[in-house]
N, C-alpha and C. Protein backbone atom coordinates (compact mmCIF):
# COMPACT_ATOMS: atom_id res chain seq x y z
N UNK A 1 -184.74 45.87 -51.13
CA UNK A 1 -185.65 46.86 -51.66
C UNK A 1 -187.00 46.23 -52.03
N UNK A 2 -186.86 45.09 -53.00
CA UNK A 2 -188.50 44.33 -53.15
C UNK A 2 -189.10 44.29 -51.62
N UNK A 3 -188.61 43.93 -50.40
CA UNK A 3 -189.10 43.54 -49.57
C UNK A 3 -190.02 45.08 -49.26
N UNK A 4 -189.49 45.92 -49.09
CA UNK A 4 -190.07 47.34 -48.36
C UNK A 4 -191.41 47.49 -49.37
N UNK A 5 -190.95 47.30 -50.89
CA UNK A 5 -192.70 47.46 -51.73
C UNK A 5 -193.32 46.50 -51.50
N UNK A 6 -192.77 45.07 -51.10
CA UNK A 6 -193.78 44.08 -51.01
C UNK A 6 -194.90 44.80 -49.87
N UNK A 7 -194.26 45.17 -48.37
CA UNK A 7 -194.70 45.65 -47.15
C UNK A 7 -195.63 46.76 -47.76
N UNK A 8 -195.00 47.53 -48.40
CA UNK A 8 -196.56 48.96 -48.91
C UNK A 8 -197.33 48.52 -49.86
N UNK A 9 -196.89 47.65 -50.28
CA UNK A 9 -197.94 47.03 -51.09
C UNK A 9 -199.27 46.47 -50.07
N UNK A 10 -198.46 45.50 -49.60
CA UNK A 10 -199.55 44.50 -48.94
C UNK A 10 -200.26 45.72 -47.39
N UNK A 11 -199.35 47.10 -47.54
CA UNK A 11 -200.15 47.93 -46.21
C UNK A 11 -201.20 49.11 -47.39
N UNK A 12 -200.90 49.60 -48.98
CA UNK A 12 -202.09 50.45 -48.91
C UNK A 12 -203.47 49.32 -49.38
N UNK A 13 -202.81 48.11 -50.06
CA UNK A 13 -204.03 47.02 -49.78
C UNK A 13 -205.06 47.27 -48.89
N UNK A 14 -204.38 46.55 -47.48
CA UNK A 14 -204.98 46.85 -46.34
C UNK A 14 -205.89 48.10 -46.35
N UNK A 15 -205.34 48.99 -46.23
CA UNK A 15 -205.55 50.25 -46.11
C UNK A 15 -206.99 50.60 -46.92
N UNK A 16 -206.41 50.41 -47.92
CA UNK A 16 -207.44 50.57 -49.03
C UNK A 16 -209.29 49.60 -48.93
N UNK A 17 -209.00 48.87 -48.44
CA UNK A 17 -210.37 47.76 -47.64
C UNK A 17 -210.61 48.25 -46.79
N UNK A 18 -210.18 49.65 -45.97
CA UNK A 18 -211.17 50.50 -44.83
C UNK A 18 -212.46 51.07 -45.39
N UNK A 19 -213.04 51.19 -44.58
CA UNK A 19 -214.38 51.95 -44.83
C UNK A 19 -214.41 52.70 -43.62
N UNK A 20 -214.35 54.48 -44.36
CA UNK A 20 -214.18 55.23 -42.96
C UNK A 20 -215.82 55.74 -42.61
N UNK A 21 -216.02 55.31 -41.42
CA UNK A 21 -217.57 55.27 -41.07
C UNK A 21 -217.74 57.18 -40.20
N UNK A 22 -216.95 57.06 -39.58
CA UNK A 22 -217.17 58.44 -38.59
C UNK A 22 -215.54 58.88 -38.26
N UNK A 23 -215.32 60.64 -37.79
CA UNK A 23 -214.53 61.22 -37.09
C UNK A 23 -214.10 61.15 -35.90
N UNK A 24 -213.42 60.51 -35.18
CA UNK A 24 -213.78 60.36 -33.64
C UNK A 24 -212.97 61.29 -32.99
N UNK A 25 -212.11 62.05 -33.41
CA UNK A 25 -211.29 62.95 -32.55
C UNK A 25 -209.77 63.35 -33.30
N UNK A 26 -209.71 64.67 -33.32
CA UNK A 26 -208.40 65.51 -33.68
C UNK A 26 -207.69 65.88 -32.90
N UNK A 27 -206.11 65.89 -32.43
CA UNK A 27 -205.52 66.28 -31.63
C UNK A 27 -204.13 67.32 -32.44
N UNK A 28 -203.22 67.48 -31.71
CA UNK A 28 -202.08 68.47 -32.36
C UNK A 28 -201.20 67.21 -33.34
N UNK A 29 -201.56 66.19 -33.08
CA UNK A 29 -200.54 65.51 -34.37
C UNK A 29 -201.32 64.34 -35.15
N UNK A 30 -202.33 64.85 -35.39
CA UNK A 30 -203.36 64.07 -36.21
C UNK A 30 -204.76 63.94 -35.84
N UNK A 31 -205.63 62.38 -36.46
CA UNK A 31 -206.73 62.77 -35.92
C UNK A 31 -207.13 60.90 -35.81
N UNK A 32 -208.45 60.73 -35.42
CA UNK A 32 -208.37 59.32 -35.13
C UNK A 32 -209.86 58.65 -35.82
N UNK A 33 -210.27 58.15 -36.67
CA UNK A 33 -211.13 57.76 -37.37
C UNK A 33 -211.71 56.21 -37.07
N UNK A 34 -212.83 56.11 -37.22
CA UNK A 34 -213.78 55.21 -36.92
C UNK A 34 -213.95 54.40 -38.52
N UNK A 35 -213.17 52.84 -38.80
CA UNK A 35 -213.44 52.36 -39.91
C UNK A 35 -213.80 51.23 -39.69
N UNK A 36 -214.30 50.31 -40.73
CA UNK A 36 -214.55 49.06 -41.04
C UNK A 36 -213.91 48.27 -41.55
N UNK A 37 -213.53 46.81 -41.54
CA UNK A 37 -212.93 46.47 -42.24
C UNK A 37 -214.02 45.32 -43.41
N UNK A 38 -213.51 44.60 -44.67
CA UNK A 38 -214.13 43.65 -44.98
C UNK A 38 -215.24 43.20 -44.60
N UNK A 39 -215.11 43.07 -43.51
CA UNK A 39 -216.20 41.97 -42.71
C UNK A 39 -216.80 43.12 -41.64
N UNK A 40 -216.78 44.22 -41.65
CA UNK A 40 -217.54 44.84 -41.00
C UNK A 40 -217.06 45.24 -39.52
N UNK A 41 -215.82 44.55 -39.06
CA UNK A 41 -215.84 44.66 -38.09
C UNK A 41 -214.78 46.15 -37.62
N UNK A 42 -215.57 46.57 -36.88
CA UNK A 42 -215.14 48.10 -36.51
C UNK A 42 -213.32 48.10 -35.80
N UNK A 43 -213.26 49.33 -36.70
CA UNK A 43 -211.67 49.45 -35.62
C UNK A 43 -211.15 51.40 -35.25
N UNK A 44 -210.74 51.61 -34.44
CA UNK A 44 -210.08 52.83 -34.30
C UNK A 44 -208.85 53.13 -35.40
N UNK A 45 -208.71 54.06 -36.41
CA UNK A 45 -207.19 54.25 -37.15
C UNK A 45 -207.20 55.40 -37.06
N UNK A 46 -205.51 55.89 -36.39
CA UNK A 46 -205.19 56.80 -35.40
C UNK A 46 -204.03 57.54 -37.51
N UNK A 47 -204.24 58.71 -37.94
CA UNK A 47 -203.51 59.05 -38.85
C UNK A 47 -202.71 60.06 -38.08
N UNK A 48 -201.14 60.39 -38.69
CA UNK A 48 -200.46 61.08 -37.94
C UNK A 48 -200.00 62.13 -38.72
N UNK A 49 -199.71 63.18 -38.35
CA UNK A 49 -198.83 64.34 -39.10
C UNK A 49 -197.87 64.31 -38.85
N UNK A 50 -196.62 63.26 -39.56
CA UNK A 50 -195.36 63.41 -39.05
C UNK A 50 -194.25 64.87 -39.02
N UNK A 51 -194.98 65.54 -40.18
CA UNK A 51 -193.81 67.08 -40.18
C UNK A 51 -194.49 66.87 -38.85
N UNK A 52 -195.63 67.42 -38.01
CA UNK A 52 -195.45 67.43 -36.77
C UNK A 52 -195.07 67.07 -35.43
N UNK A 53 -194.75 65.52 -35.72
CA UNK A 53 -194.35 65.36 -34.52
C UNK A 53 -192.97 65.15 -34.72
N UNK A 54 -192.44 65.46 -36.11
CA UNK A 54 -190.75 65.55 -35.77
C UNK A 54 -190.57 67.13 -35.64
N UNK A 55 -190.83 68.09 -35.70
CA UNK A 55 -190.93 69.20 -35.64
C UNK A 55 -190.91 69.51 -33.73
N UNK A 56 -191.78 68.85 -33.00
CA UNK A 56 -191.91 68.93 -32.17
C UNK A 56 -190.91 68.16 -31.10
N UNK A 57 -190.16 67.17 -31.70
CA UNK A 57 -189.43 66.03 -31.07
C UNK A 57 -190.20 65.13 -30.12
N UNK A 58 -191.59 64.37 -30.86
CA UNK A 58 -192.27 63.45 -30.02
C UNK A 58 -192.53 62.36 -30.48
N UNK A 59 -191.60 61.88 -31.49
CA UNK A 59 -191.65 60.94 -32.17
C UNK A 59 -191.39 59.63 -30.89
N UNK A 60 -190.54 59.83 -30.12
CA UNK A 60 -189.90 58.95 -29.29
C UNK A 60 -191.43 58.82 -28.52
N UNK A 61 -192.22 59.37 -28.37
CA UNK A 61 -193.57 58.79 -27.54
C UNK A 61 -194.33 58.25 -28.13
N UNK A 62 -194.48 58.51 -29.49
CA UNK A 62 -195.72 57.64 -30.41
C UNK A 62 -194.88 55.82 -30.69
N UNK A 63 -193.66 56.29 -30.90
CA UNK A 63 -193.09 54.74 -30.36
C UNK A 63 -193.38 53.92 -29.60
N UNK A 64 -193.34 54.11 -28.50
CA UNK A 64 -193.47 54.03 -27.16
C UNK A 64 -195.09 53.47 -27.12
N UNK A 65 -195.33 54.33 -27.41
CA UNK A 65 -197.39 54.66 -27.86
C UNK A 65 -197.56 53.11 -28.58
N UNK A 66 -196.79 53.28 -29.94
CA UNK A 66 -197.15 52.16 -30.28
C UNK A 66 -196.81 50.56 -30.06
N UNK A 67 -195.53 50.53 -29.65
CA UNK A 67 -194.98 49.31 -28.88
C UNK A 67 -196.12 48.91 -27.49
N UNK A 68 -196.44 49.90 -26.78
CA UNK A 68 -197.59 49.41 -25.94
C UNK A 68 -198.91 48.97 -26.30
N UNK A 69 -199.19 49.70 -27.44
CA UNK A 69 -200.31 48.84 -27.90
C UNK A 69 -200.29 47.69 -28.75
N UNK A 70 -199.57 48.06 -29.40
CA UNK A 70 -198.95 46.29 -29.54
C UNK A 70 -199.05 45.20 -28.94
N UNK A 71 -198.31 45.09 -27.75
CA UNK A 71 -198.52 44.64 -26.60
C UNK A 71 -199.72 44.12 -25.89
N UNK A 72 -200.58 44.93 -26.18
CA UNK A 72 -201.97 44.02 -25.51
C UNK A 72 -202.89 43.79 -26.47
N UNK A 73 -202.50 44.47 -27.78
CA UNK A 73 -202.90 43.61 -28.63
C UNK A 73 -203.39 42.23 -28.69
């Protein structure tokens, strides 16, 4: 259990050091925002509406979604 708060700890941290600069696009299960980090350097953060995509049963693609980007990460 410490381990899972350590992880949200150290993710609304993170989180919390965005600087959301612009809107870049809304779709049916969220929307995708233009932030900064610390040092300025720009990144895409994709937020999700999960009632929606379990509602819809598309959870199994944002997986997918995200294991690939991972990947070339």
């Amino acid at each position: 259990m410490r381990e899972v708060a350590a992880r949200r700890s150290l993710y609304l941290q993170t989180l919390s050091s965005l600087r959301r600069v612009a809107g870049l696009g809304a779709g049916q299960f969220g929307c995708v925002s233009l932030v900064t980090d610390v040092h300025g350097q720009p990144h895409a953060l994709k937020s999700l509406w999960k009632g929606q995509l379990i509602a819809s049963g598309s959870v199994g693609a944002v997986v997918r979604e995200r294991e690939l980007l991972a990947s070339v990460s």
